[in-house]
Protein backbone atom coordinates (compact mmCIF):
# COMPACT_ATOMS: atom_id res chain seq x y z
CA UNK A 1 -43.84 66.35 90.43
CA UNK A 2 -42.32 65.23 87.00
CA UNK A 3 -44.17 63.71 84.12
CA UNK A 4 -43.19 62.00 81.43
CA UNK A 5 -45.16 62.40 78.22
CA UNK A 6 -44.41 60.83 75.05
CA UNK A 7 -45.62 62.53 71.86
CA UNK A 8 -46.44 61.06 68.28
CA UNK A 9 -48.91 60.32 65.09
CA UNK A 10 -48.46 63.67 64.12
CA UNK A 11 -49.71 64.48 60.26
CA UNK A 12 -47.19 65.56 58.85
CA UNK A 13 -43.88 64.02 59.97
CA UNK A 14 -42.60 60.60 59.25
CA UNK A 15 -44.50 58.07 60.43
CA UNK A 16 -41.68 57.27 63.47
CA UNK A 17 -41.36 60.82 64.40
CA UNK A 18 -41.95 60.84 68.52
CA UNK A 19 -40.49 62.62 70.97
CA UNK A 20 -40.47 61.76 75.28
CA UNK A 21 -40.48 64.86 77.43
CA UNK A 22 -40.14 65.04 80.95
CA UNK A 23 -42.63 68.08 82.41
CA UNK A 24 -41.41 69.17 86.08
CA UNK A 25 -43.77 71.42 87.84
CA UNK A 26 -41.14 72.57 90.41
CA UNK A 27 -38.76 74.21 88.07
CA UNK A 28 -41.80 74.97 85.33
CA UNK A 29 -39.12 73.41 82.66
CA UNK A 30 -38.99 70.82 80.19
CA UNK A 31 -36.28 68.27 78.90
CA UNK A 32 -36.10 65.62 75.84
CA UNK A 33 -35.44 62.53 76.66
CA UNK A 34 -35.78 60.91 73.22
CA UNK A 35 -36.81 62.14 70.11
CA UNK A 36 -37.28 61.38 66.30
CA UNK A 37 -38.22 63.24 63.16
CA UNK A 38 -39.34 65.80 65.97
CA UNK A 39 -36.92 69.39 66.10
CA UNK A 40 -37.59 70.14 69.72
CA UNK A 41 -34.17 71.28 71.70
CA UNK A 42 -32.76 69.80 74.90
CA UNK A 43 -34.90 71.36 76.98
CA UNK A 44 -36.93 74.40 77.32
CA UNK A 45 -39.71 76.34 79.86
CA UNK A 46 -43.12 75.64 80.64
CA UNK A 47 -46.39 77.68 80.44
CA UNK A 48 -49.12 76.63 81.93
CA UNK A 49 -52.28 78.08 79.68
CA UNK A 50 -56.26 77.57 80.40
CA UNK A 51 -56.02 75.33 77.06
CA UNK A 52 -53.20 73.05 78.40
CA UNK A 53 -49.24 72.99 78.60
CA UNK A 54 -47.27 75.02 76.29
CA UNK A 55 -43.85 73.79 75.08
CA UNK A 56 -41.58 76.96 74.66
CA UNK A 57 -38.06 77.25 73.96
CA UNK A 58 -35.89 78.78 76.47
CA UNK A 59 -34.34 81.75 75.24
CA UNK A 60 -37.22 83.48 73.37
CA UNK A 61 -40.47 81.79 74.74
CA UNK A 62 -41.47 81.15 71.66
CA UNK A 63 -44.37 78.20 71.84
CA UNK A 64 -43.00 75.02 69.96
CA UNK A 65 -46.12 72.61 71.65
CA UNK A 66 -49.43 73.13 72.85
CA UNK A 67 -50.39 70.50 74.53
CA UNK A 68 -54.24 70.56 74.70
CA UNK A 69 -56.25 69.26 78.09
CA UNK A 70 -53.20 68.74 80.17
CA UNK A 71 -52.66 69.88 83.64
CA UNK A 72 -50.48 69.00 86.43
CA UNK A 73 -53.25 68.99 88.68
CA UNK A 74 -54.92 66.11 86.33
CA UNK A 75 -51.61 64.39 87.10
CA UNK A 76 -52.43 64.10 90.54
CA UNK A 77 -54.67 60.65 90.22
CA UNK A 78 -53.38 57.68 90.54
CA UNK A 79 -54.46 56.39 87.72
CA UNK A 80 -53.29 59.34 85.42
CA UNK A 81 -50.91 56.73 83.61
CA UNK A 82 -53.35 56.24 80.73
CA UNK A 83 -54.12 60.17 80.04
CA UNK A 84 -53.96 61.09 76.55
CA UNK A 85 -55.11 64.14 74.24
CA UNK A 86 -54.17 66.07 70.90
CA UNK A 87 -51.14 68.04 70.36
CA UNK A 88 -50.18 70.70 68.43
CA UNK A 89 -46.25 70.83 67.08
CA UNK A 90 -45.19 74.42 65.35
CA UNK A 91 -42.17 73.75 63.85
CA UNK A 92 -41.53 76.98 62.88
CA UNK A 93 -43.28 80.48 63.38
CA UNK A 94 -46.00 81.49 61.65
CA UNK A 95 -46.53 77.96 60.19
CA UNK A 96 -49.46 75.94 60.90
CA UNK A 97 -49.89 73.79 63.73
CA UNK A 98 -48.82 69.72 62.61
CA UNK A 99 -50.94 67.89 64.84
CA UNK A 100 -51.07 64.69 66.61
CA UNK A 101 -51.50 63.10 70.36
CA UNK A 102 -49.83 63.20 73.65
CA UNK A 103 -49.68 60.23 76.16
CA UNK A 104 -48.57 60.46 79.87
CA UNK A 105 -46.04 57.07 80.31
CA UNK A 106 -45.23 57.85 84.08
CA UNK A 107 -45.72 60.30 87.10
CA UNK A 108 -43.17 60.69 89.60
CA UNK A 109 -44.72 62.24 92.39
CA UNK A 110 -42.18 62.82 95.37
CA UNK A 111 -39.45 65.26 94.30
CA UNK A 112 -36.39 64.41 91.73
CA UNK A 113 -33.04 65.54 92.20
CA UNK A 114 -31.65 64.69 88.54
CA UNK A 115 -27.94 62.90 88.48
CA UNK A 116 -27.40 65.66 85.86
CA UNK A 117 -29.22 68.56 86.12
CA UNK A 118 -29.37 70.01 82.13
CA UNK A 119 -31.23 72.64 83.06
CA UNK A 120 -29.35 75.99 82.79
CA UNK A 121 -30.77 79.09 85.41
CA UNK A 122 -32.16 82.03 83.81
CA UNK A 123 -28.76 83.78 84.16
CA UNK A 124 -27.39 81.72 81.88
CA UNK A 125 -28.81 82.82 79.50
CA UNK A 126 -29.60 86.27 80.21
CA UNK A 127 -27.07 87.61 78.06
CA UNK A 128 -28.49 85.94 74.78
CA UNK A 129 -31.98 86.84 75.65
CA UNK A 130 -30.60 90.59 75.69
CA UNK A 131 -28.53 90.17 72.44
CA UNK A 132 -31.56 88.53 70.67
């Protein structure tokens, strides 16, 4: 399953800053698909937390989005399309949270096979998680 979210009306960005993720259960990864005023990376992992979805990056784990109330197995309705709920950005560590809201635009169900895959595997990237 693969949702896309789109995120916004944070507090402190500019007032067009958004950002549209893609959230795939299967591979537990993330990608953006459009952003603005929002430093997120290409892509990144997923955690899924008691509190919600984290955002993390994909080389350090670091959490860049908490987003609160979400679940993939609230996805599973049919009428999930108008889900929404706060989210907390952290641009940087050891900041404050900026917050704002979360909306789910579409849930694709059946499984995806991407035209481009952007995703990187794990040993990819091994080596800069060791020289980090």
């Amino acid at each position: 399953m693969r949702v896309t979210i789109k995120l916004d009306a944070f507090d402190h960005a500019d007032s067009d800053a958004f950002a549209v993720l893609w959230l795939d259960r299967e591979t537990q990864r993330w990608s953006r698909e459009g952003h603005e005023a929002l430093d997120l990376p290409t892509w990144g992992i997923l955690r899924e937390l008691p509190q919600g979805l984290a955002i993390c990056d994909a080389t350090r784990g670091r959490t860049l989005m908490m987003l609160q109330a979400l679940a993939f197995e609230a996805c599973a309705p049919q009428d999930v399309q108008e889900a929404r709920g706060p989210a907390e950005y952290f641009p940087t560590e050891g900041n404050a949270a900026d917050t704002g809201h979360w909306h789910v635009q579409c849930v694709e169900r059946e499984p995806i096979q991407a035209e481009h895959d952007s995703f990187c595997t794990f040993d990819d990237i091994s080596g800069e998680i060791a020289g980090a």
